[in-house]
C-alpha atoms as a PDB file:
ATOM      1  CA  UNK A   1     -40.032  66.201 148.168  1.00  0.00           C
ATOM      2  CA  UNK A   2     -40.206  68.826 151.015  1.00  0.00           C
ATOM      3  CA  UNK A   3     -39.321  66.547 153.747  1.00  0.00           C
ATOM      4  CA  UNK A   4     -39.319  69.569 156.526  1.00  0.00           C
ATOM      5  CA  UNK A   5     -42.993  69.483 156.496  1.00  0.00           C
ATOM      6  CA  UNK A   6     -42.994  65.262 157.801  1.00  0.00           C
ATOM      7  CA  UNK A   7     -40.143  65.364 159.723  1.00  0.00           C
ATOM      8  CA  UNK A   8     -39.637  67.130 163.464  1.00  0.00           C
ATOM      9  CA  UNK A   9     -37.117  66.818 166.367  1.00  0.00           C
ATOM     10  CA  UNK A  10     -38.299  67.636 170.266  1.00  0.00           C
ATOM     11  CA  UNK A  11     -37.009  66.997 173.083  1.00  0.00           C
ATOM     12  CA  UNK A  12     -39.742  66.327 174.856  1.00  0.00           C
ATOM     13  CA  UNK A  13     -40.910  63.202 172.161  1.00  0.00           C
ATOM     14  CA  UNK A  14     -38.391  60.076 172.045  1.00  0.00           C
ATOM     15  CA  UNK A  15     -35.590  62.500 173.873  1.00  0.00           C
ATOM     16  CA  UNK A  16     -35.046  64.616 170.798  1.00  0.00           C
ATOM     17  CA  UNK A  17     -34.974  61.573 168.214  1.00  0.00           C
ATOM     18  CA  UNK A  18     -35.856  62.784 164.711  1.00  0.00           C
ATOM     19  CA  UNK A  19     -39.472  61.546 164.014  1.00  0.00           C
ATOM     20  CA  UNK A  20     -41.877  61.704 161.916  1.00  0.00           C
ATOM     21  CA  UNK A  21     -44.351  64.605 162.272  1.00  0.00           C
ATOM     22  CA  UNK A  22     -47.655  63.863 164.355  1.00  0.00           C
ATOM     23  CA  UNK A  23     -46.095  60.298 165.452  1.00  0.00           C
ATOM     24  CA  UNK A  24     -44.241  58.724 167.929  1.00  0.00           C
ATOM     25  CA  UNK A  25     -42.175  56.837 164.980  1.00  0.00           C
ATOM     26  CA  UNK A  26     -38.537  57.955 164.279  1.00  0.00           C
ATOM     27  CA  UNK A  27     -37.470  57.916 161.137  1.00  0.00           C
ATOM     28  CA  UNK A  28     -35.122  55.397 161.347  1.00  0.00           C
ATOM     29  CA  UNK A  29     -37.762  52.934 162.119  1.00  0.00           C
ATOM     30  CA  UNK A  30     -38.726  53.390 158.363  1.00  0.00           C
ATOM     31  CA  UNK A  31     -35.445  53.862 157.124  1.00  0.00           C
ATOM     32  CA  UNK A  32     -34.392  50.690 158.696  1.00  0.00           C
ATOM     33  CA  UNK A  33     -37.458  48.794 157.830  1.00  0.00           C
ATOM     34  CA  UNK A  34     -36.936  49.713 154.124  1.00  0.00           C
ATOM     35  CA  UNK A  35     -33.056  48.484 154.640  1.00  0.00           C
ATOM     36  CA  UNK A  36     -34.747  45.355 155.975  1.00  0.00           C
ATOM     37  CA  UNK A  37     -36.547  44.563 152.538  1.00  0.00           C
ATOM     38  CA  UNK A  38     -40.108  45.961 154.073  1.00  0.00           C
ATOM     39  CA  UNK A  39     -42.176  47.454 151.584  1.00  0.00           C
ATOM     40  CA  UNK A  40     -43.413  50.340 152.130  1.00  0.00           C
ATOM     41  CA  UNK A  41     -47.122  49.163 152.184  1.00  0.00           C
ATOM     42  CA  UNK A  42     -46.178  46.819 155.033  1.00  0.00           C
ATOM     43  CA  UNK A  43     -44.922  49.331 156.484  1.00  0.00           C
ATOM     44  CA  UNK A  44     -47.764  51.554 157.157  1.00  0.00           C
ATOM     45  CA  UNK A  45     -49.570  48.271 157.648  1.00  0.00           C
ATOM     46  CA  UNK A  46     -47.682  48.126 160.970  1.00  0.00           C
ATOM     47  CA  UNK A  47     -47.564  51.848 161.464  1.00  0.00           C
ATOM     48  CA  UNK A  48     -51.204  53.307 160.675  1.00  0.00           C
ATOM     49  CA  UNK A  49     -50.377  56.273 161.851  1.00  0.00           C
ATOM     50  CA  UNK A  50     -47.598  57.220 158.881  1.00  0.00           C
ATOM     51  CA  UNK A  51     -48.525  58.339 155.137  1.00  0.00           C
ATOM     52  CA  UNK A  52     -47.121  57.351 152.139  1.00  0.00           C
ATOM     53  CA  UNK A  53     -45.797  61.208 152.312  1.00  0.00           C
ATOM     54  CA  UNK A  54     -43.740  60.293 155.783  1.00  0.00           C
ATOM     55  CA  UNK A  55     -42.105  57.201 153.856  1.00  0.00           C
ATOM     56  CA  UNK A  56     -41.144  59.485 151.167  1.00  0.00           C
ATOM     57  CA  UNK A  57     -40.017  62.296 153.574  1.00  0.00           C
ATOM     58  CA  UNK A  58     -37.328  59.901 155.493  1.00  0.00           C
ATOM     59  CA  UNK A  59     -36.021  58.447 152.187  1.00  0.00           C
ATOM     60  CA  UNK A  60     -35.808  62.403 151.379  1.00  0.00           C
ATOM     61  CA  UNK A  61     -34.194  63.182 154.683  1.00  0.00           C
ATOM     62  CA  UNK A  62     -31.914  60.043 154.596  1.00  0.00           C
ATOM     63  CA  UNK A  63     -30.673  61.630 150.912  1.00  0.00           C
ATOM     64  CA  UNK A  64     -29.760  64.469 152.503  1.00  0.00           C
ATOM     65  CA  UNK A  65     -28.217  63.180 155.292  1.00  0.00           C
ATOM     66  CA  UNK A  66     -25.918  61.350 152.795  1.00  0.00           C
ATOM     67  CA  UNK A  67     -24.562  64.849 150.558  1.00  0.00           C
ATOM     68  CA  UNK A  68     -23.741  66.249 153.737  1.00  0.00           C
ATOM     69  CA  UNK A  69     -21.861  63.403 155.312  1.00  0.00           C
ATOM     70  CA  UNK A  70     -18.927  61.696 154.134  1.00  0.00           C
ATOM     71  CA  UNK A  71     -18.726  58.000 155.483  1.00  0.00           C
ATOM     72  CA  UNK A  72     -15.872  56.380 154.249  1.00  0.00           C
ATOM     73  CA  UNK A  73     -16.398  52.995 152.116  1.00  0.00           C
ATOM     74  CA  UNK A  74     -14.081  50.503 151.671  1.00  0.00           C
ATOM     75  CA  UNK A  75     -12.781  50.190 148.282  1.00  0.00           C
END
C-alpha cells in the first residue's frame, strides 16, 4: 500500500496534524478507533468522508512509523 497518496500534513488544516487526504480527519482518529476495537466499517460509518483506501493508508503509515521508531517495551 502506497500510503503517500491518502495521507498529507499542512499547516494550515488541524495545525499541521497528519490527516488523511481530502479530510479534516487525522489519522490517528482511525488509528485510535481501530485500537479501540472499531471496525473498520463503523468506522467510515461515522466518517463518510474516508475510503476503505484511507483506513488502509494509516495502518500503512502507522507500520512505518513503527520500523523507524524504537519505543522501548517492557520485558
Amino acid at each position: 500500500m502506497n500510503w503517500q497518496q491518502y495521507i498529507t500534513s499542512d499547516p494550515e488544516v488541524l495545525h499541521g496534524a497528519v490527516c488523511l487526504s481530502g479530510t479534516r480527519i487525522s489519522v490517528s482518529v482511525v488509528l485510535d478507533s481501530l485500537a479501540a476495537n472499531e471496525t473498520p466499517e463503523r468506522i467510515l460509518e461515522q466518517y463518510p468522508s474516508l475510503t476503505a483506501e484511507h483506513i488502509s493508508a494509516a495502518i500503512a503509515y502507522a507500520a512505518d512509523l513503527a520500523r523507524e521508531r524504537i519505543v522501548p517495551v517492557p520485558a
